[in-house]
Protein backbone atom coordinates (compact mmCIF):
# COMPACT_ATOMS: atom_id res chain seq x y z
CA UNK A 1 54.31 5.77 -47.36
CA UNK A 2 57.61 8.03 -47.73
CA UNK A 3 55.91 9.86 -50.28
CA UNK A 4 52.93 11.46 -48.04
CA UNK A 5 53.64 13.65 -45.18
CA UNK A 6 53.70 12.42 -41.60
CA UNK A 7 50.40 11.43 -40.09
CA UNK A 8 48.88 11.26 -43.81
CA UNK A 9 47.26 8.21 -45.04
CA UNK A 10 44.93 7.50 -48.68
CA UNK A 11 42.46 5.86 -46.77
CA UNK A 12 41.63 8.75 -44.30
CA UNK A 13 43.35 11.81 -46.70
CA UNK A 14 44.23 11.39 -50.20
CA UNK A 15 40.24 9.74 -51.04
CA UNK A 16 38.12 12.14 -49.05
CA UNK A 17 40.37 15.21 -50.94
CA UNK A 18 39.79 13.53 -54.71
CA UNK A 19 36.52 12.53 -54.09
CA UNK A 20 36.27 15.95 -52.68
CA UNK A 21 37.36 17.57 -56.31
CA UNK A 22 35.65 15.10 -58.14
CA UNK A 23 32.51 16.41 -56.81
CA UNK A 24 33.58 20.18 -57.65
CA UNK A 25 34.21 18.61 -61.70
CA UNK A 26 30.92 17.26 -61.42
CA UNK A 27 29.12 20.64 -60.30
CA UNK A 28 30.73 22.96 -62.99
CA UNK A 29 30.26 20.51 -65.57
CA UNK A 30 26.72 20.19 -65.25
CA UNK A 31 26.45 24.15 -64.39
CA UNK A 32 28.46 24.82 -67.59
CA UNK A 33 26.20 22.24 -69.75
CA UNK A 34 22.89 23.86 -68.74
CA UNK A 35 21.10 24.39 -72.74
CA UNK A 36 20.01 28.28 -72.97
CA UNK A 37 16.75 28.57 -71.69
CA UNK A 38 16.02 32.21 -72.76
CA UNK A 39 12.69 32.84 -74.58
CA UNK A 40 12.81 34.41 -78.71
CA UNK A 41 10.23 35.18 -80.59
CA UNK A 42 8.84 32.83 -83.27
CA UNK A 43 10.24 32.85 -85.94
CA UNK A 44 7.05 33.04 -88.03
CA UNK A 45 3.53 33.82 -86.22
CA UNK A 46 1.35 31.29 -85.77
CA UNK A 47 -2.12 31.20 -87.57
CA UNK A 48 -4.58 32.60 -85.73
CA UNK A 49 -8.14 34.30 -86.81
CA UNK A 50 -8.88 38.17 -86.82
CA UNK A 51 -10.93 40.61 -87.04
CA UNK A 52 -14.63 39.88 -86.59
CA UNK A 53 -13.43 36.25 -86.13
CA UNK A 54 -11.11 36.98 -83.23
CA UNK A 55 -13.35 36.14 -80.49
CA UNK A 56 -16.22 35.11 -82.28
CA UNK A 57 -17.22 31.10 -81.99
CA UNK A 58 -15.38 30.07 -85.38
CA UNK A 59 -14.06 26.58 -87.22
CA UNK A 60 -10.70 26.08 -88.67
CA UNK A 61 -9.30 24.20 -91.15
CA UNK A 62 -6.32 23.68 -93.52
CA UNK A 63 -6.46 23.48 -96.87
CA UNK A 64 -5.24 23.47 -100.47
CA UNK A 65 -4.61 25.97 -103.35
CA UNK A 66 -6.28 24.40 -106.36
CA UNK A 67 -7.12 25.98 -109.39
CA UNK A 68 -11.02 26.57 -109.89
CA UNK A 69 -12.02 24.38 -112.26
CA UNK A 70 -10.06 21.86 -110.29
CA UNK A 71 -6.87 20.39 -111.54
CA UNK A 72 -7.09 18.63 -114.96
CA UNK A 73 -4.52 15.79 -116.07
CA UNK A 74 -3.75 15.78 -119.61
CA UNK A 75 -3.64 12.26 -121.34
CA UNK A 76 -3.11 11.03 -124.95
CA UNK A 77 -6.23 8.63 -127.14
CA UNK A 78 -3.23 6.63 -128.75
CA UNK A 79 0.22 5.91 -127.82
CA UNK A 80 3.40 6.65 -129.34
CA UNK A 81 6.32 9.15 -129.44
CA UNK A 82 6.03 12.81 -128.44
CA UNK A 83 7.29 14.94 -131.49
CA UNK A 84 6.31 18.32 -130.71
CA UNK A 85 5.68 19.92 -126.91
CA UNK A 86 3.63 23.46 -128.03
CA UNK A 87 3.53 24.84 -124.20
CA UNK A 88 5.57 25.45 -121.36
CA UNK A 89 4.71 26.36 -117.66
CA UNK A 90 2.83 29.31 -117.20
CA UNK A 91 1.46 29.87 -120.46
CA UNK A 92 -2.35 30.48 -120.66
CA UNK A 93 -3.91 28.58 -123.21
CA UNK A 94 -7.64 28.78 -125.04
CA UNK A 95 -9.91 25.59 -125.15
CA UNK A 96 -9.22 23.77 -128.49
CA UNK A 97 -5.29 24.98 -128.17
CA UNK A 98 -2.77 22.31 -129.39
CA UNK A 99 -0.56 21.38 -126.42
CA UNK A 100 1.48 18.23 -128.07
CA UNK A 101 1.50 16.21 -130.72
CA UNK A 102 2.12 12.15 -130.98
CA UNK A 103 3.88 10.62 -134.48
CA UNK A 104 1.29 10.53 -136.95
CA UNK A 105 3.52 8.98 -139.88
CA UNK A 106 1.50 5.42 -139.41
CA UNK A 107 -1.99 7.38 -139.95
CA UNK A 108 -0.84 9.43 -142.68
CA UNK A 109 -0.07 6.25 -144.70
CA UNK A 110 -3.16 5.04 -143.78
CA UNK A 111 -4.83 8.28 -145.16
CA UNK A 112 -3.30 8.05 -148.57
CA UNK A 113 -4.14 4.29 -148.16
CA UNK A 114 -7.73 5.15 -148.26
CA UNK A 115 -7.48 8.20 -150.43
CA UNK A 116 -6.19 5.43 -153.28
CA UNK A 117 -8.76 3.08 -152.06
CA UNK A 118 -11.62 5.36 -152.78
CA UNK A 119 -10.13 6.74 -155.91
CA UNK A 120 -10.35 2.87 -157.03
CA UNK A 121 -13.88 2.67 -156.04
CA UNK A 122 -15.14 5.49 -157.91
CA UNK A 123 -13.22 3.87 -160.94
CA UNK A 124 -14.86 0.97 -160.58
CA UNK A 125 -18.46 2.48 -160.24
CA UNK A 126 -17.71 4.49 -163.58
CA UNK A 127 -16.86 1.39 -165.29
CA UNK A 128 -19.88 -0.76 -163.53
CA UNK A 129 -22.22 2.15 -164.45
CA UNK A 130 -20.83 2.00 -168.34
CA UNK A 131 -21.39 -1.64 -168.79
CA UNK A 132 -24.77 -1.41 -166.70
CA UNK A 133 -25.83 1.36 -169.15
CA UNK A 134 -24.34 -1.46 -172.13
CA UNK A 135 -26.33 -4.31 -171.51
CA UNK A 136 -28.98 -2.34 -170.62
CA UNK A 137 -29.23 -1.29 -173.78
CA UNK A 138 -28.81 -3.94 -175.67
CA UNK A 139 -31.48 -6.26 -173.51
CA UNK A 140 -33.74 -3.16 -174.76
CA UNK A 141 -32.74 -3.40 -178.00
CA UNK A 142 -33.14 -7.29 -178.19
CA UNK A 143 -36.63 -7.01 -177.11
CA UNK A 144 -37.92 -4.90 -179.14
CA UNK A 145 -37.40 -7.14 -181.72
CA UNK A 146 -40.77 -8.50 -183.10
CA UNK A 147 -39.71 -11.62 -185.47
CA UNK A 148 -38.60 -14.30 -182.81
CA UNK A 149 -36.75 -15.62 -185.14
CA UNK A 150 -34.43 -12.98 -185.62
CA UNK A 151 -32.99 -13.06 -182.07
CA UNK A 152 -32.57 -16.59 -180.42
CA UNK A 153 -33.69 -17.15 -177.30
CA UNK A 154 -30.11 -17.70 -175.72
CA UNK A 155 -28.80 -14.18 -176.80
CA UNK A 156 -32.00 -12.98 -174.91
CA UNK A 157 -30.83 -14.81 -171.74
CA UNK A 158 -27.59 -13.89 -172.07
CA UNK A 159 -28.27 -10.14 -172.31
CA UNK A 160 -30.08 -10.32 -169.22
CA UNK A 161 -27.42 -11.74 -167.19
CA UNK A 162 -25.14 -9.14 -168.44
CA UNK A 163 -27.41 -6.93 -167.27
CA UNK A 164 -27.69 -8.53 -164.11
CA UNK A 165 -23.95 -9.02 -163.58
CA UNK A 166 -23.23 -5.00 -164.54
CA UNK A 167 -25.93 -4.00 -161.85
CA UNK A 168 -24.36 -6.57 -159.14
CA UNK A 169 -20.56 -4.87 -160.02
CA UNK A 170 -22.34 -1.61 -159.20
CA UNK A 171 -23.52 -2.38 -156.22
CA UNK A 172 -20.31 -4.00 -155.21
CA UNK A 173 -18.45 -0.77 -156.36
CA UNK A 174 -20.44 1.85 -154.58
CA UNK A 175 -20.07 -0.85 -151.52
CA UNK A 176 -16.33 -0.53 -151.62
CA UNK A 177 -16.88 3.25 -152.11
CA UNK A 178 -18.31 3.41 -148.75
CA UNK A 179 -15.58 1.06 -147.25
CA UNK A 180 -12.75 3.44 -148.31
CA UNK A 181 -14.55 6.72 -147.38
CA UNK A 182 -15.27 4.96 -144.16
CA UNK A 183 -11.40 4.17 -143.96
CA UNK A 184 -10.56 7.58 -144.90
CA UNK A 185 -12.44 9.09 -142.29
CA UNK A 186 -11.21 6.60 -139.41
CA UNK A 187 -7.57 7.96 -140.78
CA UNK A 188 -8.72 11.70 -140.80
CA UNK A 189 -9.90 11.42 -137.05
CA UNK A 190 -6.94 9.26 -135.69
CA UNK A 191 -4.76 11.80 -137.30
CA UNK A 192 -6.73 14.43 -135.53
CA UNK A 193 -6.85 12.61 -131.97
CA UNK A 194 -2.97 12.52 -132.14
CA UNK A 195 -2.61 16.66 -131.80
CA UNK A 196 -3.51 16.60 -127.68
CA UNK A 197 -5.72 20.10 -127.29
CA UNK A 198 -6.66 21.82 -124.61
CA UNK A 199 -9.92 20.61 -122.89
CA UNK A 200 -10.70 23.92 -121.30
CA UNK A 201 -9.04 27.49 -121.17
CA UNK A 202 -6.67 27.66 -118.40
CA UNK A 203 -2.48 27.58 -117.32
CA UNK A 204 -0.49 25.53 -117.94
CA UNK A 205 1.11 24.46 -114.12
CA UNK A 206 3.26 21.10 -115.05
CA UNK A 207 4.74 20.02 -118.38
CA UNK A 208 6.59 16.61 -117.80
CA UNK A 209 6.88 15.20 -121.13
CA UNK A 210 9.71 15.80 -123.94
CA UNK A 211 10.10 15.23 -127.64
CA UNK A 212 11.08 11.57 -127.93
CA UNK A 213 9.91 10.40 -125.67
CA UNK A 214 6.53 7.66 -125.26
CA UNK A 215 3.44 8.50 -124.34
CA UNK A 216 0.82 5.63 -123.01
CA UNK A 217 -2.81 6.05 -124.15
CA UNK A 218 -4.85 6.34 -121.18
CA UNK A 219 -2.48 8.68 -119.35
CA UNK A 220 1.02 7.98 -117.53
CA UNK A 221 1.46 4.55 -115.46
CA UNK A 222 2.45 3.13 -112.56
CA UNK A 223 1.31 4.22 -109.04
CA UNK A 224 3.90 7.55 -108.93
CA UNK A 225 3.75 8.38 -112.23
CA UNK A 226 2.64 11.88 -113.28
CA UNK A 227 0.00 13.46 -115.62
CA UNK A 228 1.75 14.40 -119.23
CA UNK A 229 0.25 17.85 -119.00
CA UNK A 230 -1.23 19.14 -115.54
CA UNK A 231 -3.37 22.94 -116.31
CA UNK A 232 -6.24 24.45 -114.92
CA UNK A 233 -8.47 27.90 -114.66
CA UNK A 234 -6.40 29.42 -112.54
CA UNK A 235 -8.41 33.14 -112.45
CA UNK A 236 -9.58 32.71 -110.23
CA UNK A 237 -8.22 30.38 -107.92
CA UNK A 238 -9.68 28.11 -105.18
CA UNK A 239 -9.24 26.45 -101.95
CA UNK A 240 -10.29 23.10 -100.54
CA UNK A 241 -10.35 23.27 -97.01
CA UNK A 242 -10.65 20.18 -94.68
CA UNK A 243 -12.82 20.72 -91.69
CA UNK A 244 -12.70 17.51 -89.11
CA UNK A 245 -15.74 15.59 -89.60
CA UNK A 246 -16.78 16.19 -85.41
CA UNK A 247 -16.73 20.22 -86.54
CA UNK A 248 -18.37 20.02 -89.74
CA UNK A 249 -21.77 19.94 -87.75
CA UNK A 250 -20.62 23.66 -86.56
CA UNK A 251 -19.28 25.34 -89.74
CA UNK A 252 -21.37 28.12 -90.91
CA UNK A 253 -22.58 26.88 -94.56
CA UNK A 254 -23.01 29.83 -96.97
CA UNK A 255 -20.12 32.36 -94.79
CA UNK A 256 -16.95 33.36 -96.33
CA UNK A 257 -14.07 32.55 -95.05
CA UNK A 258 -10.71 34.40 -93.94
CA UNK A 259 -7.78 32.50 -95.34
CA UNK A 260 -4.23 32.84 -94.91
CA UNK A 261 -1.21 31.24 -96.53
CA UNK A 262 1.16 28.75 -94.41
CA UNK A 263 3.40 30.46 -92.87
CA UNK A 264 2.27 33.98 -93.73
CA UNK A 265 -0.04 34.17 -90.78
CA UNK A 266 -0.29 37.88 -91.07
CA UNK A 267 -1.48 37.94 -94.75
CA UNK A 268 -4.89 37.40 -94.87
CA UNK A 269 -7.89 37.64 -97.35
CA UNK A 270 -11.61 36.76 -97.27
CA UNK A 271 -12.72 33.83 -99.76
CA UNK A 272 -16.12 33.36 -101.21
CA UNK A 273 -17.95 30.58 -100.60
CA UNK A 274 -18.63 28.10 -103.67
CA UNK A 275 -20.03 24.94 -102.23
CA UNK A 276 -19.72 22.11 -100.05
CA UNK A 277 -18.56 18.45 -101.34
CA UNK A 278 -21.19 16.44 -100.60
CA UNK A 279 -18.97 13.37 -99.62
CA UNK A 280 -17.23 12.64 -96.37
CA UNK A 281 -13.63 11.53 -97.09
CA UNK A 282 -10.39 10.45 -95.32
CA UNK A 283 -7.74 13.15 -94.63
CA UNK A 284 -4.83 13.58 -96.51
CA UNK A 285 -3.38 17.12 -95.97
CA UNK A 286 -1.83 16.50 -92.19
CA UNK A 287 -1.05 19.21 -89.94
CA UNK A 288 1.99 17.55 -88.52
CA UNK A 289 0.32 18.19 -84.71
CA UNK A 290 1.60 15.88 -82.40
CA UNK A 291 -2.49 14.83 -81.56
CA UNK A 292 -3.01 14.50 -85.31
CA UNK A 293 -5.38 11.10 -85.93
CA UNK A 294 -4.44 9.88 -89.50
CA UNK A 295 -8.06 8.14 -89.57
CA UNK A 296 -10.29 11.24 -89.21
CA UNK A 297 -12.36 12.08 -92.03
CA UNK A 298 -12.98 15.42 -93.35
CA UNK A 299 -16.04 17.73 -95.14
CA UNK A 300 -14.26 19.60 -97.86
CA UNK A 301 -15.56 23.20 -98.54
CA UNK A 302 -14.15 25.38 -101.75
CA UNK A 303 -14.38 28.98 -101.24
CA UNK A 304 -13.19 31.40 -104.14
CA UNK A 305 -10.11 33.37 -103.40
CA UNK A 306 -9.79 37.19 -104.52
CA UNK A 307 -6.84 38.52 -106.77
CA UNK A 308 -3.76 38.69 -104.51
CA UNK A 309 -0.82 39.13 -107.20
CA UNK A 310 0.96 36.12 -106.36
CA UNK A 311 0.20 36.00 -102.76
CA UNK A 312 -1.34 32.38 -104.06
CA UNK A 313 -0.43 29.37 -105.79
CA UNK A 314 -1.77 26.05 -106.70
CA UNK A 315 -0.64 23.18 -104.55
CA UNK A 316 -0.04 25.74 -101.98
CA UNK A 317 -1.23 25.04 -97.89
CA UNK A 318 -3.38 27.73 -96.74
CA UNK A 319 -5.46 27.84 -93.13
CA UNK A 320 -8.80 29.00 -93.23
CA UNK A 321 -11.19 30.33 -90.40
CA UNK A 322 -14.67 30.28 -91.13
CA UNK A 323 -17.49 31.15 -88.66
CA UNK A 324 -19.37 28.84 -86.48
CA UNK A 325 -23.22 28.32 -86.77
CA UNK A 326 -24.94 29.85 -83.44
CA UNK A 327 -25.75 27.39 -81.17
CA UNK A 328 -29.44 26.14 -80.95
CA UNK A 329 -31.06 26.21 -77.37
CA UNK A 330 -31.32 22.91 -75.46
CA UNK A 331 -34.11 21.67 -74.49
CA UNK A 332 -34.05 22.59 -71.27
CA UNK A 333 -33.41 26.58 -71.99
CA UNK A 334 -36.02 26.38 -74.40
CA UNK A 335 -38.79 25.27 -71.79
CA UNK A 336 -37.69 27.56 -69.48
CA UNK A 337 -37.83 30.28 -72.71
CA UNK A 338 -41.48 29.10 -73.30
CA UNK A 339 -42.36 29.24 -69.79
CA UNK A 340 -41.12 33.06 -69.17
């Protein structure tokens, strides 16, 4: 071509020289796109056990801040509309303390209902005892009468069914007495069951109810819903740790533990051991490890936690190291034991 110099061609030039360039492009762009391989530091320390524990045969677990006399779920005997929320997050309440109350108009009305209802009873047993006491005394009076002739025999008869009828209107009275007070006490206690107290002393950790609005007896519904009231005794507090069922065999019944919050690796305490749960169940807390078996099950242990001012708080994720039971001698280290 007139455009190339002389003795140039694409075939044998122009080609080898692009393909040439093409492969210097290449080089430098995968040089320059190289990620940055340099090693930081963590940005938080992993958990890890110390002191004693450091190299001594040990168990861990994760676990959760709970309060210690577990988490309680407040619910309501009888439904209806909220009209007064007494607490708020973080307050400390006594047993017996009002924490809401429910719209009691309907059992007030049935209160005075049975207030009248038993005032009308013991009307009616005043008059029934009057006109008991009436023909009581006139029956009396009849038969004391000696000349027979003087008193028919009908006016005896029918004094003695007055009699009869003033003792049965008694009876009825009293009867109806007992119905009202009955009433009247059903009222009272409804009344009563519709100021929620406290079951125990504790905090108060969730409110999520609000004047006006309705609460179900029986407690909130639906699969997500949540507890009106959530509180619990939360000095002290607790943690449930999950040991894997294939290392529960090792853990050290009776030890405490040495228990750190997630993420605060270097902030450790010692918990006291409470107890162990006595059943086996499915784990729920994951530790988001890539090896992590959703179907293990899990012993749960609950060691008491010393004051940390704040370090703490329910629902929190906490590790936990706890030492391992010494191994028992095989069988064949324990003949050769015997035979020494």
């Amino acid at each position: 071509m007139a455009l190339l110099p002389k003795g140039w061609s694409i075939s044998r030039h122009i080609l080898p020289i692009a393909a040439f360039v093409g492969l210097l492009v290449a080089i430098y762009l995968m040089l320059s796109g190289q990620p940055d391989r340099t090693l930081d530091d963590p940005a938080e320390k992993p958990a890890h056990a110390a002191g004693a524990l450091a190299d001594a045969p040990r168990v861990a677990g994760s676990g959760v801040v709970e309060p210690s006399s577990e988490l309680v779920s407040i619910g309501t005997s009888l439904s209806g509309l909220v009209t007064d929320v007494m607490v708020r997050p973080g307050d400390y309440v006594t047993r017996g303390q009002p924490l809401f109350m429910v719209d009691d108009r309907a059992q007030r009305a049935r209160l005075e209902e049975s207030r009248a209802a038993v005032a009308q009873a013991e009307a009616a047993i005043a008059e029934a005892v009057s006109a008991s006491e009436t023909a009581g005394r006139q029956l009396a009076l009849y038969r004391q009468v000696e000349d027979a002739a003087a008193v028919s025999r009908a006016e005896v008869i029918r004094a003695e069914g007055d009699a009869a009828a003033a003792r049965s209107r008694l009876s009825v009275a009293r009867a109806q007495l007992e119905a009202a007070q009955a009433a009247a006490s059903s009222a009272r206690t409804d009344l009563a069951r519709l100021t929620v107290r406290a079951p125990i002393g504790g905090e108060i950790l969730a409110v999520n109810i609000r004047p006006g609005e309705f609460v179900q007896a029986g407690g909130a519904q639906g699969g997500n819903a949540e507890a009106y009231i959530e509180m619990g005794e939360t000095r002290p507090l607790s943690v449930r740790v999950d040991i894997d069922e294939d290392e529960a065999i090792r853990l050290e019944t009776g030890a405490a533990a040495i228990v750190n919050p997630r993420g605060a690796a270097d902030r450790k305490v010692e918990a006291k051991f409470v107890r162990v749960e006595p059943l086996v169940v499915p784990k729920r807390s994951l530790t988001n490890s890539a090896s992590e078996r959703v179907d293990v099950r899990v012993v749960q242990v609950l060691y008491e936690l010393p004051p940390t001012d704040g370090l703490f708080r329910v629902g929190q994720q906490i590790d936990a190291f706890i030492p391992a039971r010494k191994a028992a001698p095989g069988p064949v280290a324990a003949k050769a034991k015997a035979g020494q």
